[in-house]
Protein backbone atom coordinates (compact mmCIF):
# COMPACT_ATOMS: atom_id res chain seq x y z
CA UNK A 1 137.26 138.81 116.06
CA UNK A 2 138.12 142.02 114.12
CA UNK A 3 141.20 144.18 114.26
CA UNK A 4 141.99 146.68 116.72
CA UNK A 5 143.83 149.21 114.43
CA UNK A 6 141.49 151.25 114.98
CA UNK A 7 140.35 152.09 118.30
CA UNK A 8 136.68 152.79 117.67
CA UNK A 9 136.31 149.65 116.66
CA UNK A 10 137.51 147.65 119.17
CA UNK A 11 136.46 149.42 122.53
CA UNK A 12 133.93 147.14 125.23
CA UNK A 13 130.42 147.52 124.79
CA UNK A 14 129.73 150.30 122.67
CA UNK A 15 131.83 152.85 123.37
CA UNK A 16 133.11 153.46 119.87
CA UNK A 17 131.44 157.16 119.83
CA UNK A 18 132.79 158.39 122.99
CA UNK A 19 136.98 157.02 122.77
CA UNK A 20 137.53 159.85 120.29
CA UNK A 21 136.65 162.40 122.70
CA UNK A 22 139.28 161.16 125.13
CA UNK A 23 142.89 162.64 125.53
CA UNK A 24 145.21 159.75 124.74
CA UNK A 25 146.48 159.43 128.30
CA UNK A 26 142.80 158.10 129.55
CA UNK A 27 142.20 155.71 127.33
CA UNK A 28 141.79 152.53 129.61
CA UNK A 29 139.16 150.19 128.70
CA UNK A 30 140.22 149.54 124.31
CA UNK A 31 141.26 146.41 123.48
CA UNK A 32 144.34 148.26 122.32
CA UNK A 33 145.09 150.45 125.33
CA UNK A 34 148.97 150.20 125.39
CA UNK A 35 150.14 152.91 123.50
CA UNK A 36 152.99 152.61 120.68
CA UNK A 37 155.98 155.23 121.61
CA UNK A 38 154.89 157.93 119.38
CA UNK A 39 151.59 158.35 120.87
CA UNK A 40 152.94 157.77 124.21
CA UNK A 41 155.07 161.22 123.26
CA UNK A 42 152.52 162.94 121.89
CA UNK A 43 151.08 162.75 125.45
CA UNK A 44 154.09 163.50 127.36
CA UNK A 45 154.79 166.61 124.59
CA UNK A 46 150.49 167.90 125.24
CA UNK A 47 151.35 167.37 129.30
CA UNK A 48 155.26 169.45 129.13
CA UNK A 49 154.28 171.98 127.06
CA UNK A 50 155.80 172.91 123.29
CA UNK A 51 157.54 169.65 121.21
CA UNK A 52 161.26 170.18 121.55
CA UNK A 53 161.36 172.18 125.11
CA UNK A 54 164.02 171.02 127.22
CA UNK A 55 161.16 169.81 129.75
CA UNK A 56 158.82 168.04 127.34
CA UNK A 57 163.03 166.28 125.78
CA UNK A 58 163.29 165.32 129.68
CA UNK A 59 159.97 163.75 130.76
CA UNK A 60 160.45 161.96 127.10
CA UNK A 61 162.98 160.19 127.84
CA UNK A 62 161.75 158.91 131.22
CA UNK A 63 158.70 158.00 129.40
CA UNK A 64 160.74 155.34 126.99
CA UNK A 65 162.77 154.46 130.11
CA UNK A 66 159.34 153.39 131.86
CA UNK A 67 157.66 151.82 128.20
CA UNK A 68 160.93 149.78 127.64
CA UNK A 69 160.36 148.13 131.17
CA UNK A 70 156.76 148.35 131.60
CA UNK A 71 155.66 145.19 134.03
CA UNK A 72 152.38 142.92 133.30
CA UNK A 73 149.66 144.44 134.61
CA UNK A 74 148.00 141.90 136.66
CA UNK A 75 144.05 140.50 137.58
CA UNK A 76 143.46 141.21 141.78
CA UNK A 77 144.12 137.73 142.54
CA UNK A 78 147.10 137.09 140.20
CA UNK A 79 148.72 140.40 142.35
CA UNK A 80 147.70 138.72 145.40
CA UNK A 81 149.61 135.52 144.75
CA UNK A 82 152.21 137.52 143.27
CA UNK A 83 153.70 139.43 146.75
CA UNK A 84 155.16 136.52 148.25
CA UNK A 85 157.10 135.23 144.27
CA UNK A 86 160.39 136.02 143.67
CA UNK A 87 160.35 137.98 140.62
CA UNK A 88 161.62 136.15 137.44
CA UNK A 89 165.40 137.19 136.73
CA UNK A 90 168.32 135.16 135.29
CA UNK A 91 171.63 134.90 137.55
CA UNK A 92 174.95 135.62 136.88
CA UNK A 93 177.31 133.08 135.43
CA UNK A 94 178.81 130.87 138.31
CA UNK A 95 177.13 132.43 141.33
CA UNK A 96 175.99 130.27 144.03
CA UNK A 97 172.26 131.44 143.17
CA UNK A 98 172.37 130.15 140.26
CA UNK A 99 173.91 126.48 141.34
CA UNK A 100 171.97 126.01 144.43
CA UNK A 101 168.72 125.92 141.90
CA UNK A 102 167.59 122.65 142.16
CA UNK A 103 168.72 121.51 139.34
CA UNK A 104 167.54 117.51 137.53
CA UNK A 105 170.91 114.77 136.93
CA UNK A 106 170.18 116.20 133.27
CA UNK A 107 170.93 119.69 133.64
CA UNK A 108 173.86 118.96 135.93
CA UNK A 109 175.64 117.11 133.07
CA UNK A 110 174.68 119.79 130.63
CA UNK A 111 176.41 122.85 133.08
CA UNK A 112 180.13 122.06 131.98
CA UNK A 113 178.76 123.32 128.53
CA UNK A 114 177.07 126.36 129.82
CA UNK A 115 180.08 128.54 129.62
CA UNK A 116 180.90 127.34 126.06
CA UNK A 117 177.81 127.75 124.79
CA UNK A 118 177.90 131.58 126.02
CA UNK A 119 180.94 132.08 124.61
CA UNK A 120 180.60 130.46 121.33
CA UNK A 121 177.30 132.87 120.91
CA UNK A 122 178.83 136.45 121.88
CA UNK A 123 181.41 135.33 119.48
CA UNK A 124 179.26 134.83 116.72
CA UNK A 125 177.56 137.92 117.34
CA UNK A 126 180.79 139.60 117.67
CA UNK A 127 181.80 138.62 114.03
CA UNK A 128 178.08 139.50 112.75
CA UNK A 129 178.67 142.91 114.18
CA UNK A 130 181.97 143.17 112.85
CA UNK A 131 180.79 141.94 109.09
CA UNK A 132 177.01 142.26 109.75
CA UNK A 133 176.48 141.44 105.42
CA UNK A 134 173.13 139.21 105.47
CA UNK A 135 171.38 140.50 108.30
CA UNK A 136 168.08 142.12 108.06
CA UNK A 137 167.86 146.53 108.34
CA UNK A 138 166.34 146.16 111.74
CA UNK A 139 169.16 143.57 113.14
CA UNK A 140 171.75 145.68 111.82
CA UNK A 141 170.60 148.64 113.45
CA UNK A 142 169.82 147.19 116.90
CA UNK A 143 173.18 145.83 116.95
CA UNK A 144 175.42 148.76 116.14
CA UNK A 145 175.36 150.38 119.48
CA UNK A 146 173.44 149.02 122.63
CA UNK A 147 172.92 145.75 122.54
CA UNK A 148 171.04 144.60 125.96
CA UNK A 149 169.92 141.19 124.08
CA UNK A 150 173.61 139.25 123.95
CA UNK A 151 174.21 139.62 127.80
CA UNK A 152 170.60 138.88 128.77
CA UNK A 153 170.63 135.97 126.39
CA UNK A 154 173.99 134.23 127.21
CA UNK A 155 172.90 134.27 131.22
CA UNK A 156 173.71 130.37 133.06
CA UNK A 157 169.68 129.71 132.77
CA UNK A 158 169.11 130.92 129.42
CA UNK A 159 172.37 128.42 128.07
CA UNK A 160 171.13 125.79 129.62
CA UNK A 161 167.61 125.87 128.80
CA UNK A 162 168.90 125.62 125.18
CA UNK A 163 171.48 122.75 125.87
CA UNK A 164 168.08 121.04 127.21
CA UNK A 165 166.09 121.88 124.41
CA UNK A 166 168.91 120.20 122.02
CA UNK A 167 169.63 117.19 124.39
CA UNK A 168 173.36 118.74 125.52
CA UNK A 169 174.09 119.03 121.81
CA UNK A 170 176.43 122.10 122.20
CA UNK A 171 176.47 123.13 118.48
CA UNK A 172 173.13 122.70 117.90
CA UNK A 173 172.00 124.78 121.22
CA UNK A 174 174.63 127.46 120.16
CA UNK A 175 173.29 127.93 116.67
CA UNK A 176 169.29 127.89 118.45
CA UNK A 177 170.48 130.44 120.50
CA UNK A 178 171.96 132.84 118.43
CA UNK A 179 168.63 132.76 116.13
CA UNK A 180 166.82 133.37 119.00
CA UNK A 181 168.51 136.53 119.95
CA UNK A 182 168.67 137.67 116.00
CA UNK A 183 164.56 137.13 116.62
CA UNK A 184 164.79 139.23 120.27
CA UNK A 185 166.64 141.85 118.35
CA UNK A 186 164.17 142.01 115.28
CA UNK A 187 161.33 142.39 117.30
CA UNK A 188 162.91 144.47 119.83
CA UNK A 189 160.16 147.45 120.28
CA UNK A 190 157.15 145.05 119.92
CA UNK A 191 159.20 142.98 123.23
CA UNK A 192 159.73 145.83 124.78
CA UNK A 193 156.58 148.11 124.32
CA UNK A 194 154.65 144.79 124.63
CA UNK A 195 152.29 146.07 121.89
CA UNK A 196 150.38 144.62 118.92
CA UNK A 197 147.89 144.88 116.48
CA UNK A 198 144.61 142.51 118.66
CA UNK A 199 143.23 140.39 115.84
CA UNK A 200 142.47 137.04 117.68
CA UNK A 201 141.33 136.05 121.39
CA UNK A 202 145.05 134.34 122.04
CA UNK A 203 145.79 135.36 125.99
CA UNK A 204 146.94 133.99 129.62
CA UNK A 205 143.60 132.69 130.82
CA UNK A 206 145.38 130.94 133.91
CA UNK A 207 147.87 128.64 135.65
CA UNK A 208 147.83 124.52 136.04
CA UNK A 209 147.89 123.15 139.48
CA UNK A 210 151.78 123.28 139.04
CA UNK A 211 151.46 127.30 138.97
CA UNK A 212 152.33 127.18 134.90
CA UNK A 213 150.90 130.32 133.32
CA UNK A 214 148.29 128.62 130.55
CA UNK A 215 147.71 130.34 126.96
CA UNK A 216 144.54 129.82 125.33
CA UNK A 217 143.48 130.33 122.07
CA UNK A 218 140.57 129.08 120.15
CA UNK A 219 140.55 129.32 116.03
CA UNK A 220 137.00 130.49 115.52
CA UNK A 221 138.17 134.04 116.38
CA UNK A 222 141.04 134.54 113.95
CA UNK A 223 139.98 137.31 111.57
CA UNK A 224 143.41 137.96 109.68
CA UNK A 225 146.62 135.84 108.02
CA UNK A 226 148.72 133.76 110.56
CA UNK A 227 151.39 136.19 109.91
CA UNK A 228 149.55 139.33 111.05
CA UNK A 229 148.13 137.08 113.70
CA UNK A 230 152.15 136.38 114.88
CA UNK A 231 152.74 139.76 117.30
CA UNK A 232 149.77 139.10 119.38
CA UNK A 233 150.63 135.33 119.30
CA UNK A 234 154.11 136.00 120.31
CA UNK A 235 153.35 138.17 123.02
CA UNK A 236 150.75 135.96 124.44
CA UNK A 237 153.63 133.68 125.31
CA UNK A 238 155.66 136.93 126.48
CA UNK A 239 153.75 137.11 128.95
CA UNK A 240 153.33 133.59 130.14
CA UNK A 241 156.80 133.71 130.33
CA UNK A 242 156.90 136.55 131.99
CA UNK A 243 154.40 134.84 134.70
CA UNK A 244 156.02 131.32 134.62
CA UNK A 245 158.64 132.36 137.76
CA UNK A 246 156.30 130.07 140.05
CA UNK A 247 155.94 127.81 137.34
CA UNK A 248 159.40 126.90 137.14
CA UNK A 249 159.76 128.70 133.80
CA UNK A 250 157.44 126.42 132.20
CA UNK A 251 153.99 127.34 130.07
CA UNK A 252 150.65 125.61 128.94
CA UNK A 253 148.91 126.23 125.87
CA UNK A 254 145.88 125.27 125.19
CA UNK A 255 144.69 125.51 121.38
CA UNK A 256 141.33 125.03 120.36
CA UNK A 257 141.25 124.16 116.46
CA UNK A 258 137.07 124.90 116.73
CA UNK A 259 136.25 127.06 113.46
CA UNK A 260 139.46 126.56 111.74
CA UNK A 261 140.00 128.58 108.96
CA UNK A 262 142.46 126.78 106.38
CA UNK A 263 142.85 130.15 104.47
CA UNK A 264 144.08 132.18 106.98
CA UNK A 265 146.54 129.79 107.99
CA UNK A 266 147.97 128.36 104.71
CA UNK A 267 150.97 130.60 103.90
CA UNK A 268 153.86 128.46 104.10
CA UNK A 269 156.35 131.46 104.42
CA UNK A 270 154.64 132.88 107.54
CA UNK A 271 154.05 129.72 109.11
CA UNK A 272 158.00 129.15 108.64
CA UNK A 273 158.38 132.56 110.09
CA UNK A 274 156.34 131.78 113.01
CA UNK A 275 157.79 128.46 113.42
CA UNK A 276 161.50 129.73 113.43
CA UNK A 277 160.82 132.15 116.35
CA UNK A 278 158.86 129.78 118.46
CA UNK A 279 161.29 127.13 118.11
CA UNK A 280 164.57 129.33 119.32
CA UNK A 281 162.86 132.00 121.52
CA UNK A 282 160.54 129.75 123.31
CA UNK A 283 162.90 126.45 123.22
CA UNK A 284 161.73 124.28 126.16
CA UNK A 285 159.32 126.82 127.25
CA UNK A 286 156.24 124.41 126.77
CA UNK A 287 155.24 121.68 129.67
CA UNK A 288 152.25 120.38 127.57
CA UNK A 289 150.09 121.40 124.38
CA UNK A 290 146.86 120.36 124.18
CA UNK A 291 144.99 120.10 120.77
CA UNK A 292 141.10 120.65 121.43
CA UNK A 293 139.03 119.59 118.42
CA UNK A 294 141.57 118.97 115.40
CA UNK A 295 139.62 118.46 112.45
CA UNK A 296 140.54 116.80 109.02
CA UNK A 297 141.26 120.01 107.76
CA UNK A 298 143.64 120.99 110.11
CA UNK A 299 145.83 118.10 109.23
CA UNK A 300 147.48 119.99 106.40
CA UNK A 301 148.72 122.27 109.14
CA UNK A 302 149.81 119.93 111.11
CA UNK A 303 152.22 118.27 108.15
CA UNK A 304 153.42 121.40 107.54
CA UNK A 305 154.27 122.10 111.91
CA UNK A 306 155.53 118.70 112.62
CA UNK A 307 158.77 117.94 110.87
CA UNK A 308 159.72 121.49 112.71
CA UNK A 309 159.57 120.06 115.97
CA UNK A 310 162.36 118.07 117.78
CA UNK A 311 160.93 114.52 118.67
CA UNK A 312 160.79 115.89 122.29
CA UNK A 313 158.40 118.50 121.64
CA UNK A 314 156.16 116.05 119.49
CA UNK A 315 155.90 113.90 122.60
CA UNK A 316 154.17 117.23 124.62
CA UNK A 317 151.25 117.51 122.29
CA UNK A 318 148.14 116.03 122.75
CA UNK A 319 144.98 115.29 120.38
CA UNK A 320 142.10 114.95 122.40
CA UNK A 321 138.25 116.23 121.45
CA UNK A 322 136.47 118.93 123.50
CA UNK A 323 134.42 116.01 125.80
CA UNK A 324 137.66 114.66 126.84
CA UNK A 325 139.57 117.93 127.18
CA UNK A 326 137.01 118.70 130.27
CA UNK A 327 138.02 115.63 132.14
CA UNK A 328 141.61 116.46 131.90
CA UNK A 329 141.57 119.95 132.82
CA UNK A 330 139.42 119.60 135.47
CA UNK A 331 142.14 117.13 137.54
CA UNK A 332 144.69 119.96 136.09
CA UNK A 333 143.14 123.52 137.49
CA UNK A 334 141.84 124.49 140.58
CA UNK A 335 137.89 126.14 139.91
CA UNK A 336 137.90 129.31 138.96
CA UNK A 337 140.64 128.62 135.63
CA UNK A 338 138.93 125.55 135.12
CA UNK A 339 135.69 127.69 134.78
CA UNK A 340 137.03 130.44 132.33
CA UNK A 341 138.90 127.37 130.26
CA UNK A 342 135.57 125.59 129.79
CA UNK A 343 133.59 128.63 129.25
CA UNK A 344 135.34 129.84 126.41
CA UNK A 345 135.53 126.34 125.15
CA UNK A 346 131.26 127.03 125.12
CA UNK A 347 130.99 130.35 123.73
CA UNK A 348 132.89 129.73 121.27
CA UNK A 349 131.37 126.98 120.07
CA UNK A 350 127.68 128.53 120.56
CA UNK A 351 127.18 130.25 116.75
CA UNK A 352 124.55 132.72 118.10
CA UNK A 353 126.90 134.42 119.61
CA UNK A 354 128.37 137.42 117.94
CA UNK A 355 131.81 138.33 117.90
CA UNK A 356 131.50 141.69 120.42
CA UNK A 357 130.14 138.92 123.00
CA UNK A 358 133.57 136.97 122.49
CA UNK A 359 135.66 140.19 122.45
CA UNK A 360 134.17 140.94 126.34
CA UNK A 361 134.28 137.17 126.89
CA UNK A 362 137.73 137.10 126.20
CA UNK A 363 138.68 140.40 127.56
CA UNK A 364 137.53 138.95 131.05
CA UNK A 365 138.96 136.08 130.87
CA UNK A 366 142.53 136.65 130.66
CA UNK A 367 144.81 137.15 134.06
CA UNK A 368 147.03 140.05 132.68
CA UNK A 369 147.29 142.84 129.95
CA UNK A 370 148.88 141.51 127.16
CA UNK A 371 148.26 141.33 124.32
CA UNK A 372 144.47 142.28 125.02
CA UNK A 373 145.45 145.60 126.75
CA UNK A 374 143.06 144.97 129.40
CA UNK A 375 142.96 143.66 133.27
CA UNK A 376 139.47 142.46 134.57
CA UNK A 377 138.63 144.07 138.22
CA UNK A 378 137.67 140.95 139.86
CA UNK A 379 138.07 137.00 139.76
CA UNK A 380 135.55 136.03 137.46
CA UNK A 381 135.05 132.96 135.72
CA UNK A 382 133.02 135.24 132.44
């Protein structure tokens, strides 16, 4: 699956030749349609007139406004289901929202840590801002002034979703926590544009029978490093999260190890990378994994993946071969996910298929936008 840093080569069905002659504002059907925030102001400075008028300064800033919160956009049916959801936000500390959640005898011994947790974290960040030596150019800059991350991040559900994913160990969910918000501010504009370089088919293909969003990837269409692969990887699970309100905050992946490429995925700094952020952003994010296919070769990955895991995360992932996969998903997802899941597991295993086939396969396959910058118009199984 090749690269979308270019446009003309990664627009549906042969429409390389005619993307260039659209104005920026209509591209809708590339693989990379989102637009990064200079381009987006390029088109808001063509639409206001000269670069620098006090009109084209205005709608500019609207424009970032509107990019910094841009929502999923979703498939028909996914909107449908969508009306009646309360949307997914994080309550204050201590309201009764937030304790009449139904919460598991777990988490209720974990909430007299809640507080300290919060407070131990916006301390530490606190001192880092105060001496912020050691931290990377981008983390020192998105700290010095706003700094959205620390109050969104220190919310009741956020500490205790960390306290779970360390088994109530307070240190050890403080010190998770504030590398997961050093990662948030890193990678602020990709989290907030929600936009990436497209260089596998990683996406939100559906939800379980639970309502968990499900992420699928399959191996065969990696064309580039695991750490230029990482963006769109990331914001795959962005925006399962994003979806996972009805799922009670919970996601699926499914990874299909078919055409594994051992090196693209063999560079033990990126994979620690990689690691590092899934491990504090998405801490207890993941119901179940499933492992479709793992060959011998893949072990090496594997070795290097599992002594990063807590023994609780170890016990979500499952080995199972393509045959058996299709049993289990097929008591997990109603019809129609079932269909796309099991589809892709096909195409990508037929050879004679080229990789623009997989592109559209994929592109109509997934229930929202990103990372694939592209919504299907009906409920298709592709």
């Amino acid at each position: 699956m090749g690269s979308s840093q270019s446009v003309a080569c990664c627009v549906r069905r042969g429409r390389e030749a005619e993307v260039f002659d659209q104005p920026l504002a209509d591209r809708k059907e590339s693989w990379h349609s989102i637009p990064d925030a200079e381009e987006h102001w390029r088109v808001i400075d063509e639409q206001a007139g000269l670069p620098g008028s006090p009109k084209s300064d205005e709608l500019r800033g609207e424009a970032w406004i509107k990019l910094r919160g841009r929502p999923l956009k979703l498939v028909p049916e996914e909107e449908i289901a969508d009306i009646s959801a309360s949307p997914c936000r994080v309550s204050k500390r201590g309201t009764a929202e937030f304790f009449a959640k139904q919460l598991t005898d777990e988490e209720r011994s974990y909430l007299p840590l809640v507080p300290q947790v919060a407070e131990a974290v916006a301390a530490e960040w606190n001192h880092r801002r105060e001496h912020p030596e050691g931290l990377c150019e981008k983390v020192k800059a998105g700290i010095e002034e706003a700094f959205p991350e620390l109050e969104e991040w220190t919310a009741d559900e956020v500490c205790l979703r960390f306290l779970r994913a360390m088994s109530g160990d307070e240190k050890a969910a403080t010190q998770l926590l504030v590398r997961a918000i050093e990662c948030r501010v890193r990678d602020r504009e990709m989290y907030t544009t929600l936009h990436c370089e497209v260089t596998c088919d990683i996406r939100v293909i559906g939800r379980d029978n639970d309502m968990r969003p499900t992420v699928y990837l399959c191996l065969r269409s990696q064309t580039r490093p695991l750490r230029e692969m990482a963006p769109q990887v990331l914001l795959a699970f962005e925006a399962a999260v994003k979806l996972s309100h009805k799922g009670q905050g919970q996601i699926v992946l499914i990874a299909d190890m078919h055409g594994f490429t051992p090196s693209l995925n063999m560079d033990p700094s990126g994979f620690m990378d990689l690691s590092g952020t899934f491990g504090s952003v998405f801490a207890d994010r993941f119901a179940s994994v499933m492992v479709v296919d793992f060959s011998i070769v893949a072990q090496g990955l594997w070795s290097l993946l599992k002594p990063l895991l807590s023994e609780k995360t170890q016990k979500k992932i499952n080995f199972v071969s393509s045959n058996k996969a299709r049993g289990l998903l097929k008591e997990r997802y109603a019809e129609p996910t079932f269909n796309r899941i099991i589809s892709s597991f096909d195409i990508n295993r037929d050879r004679h298929v080229p990789d623009n086939q997989l592109k559209d396969h994929a592109l109509h396959t997934s229930i929202c936008d990103v990372p694939l910058g592209y919504v299907r118009p009906a409920n298709v199984a592709g």
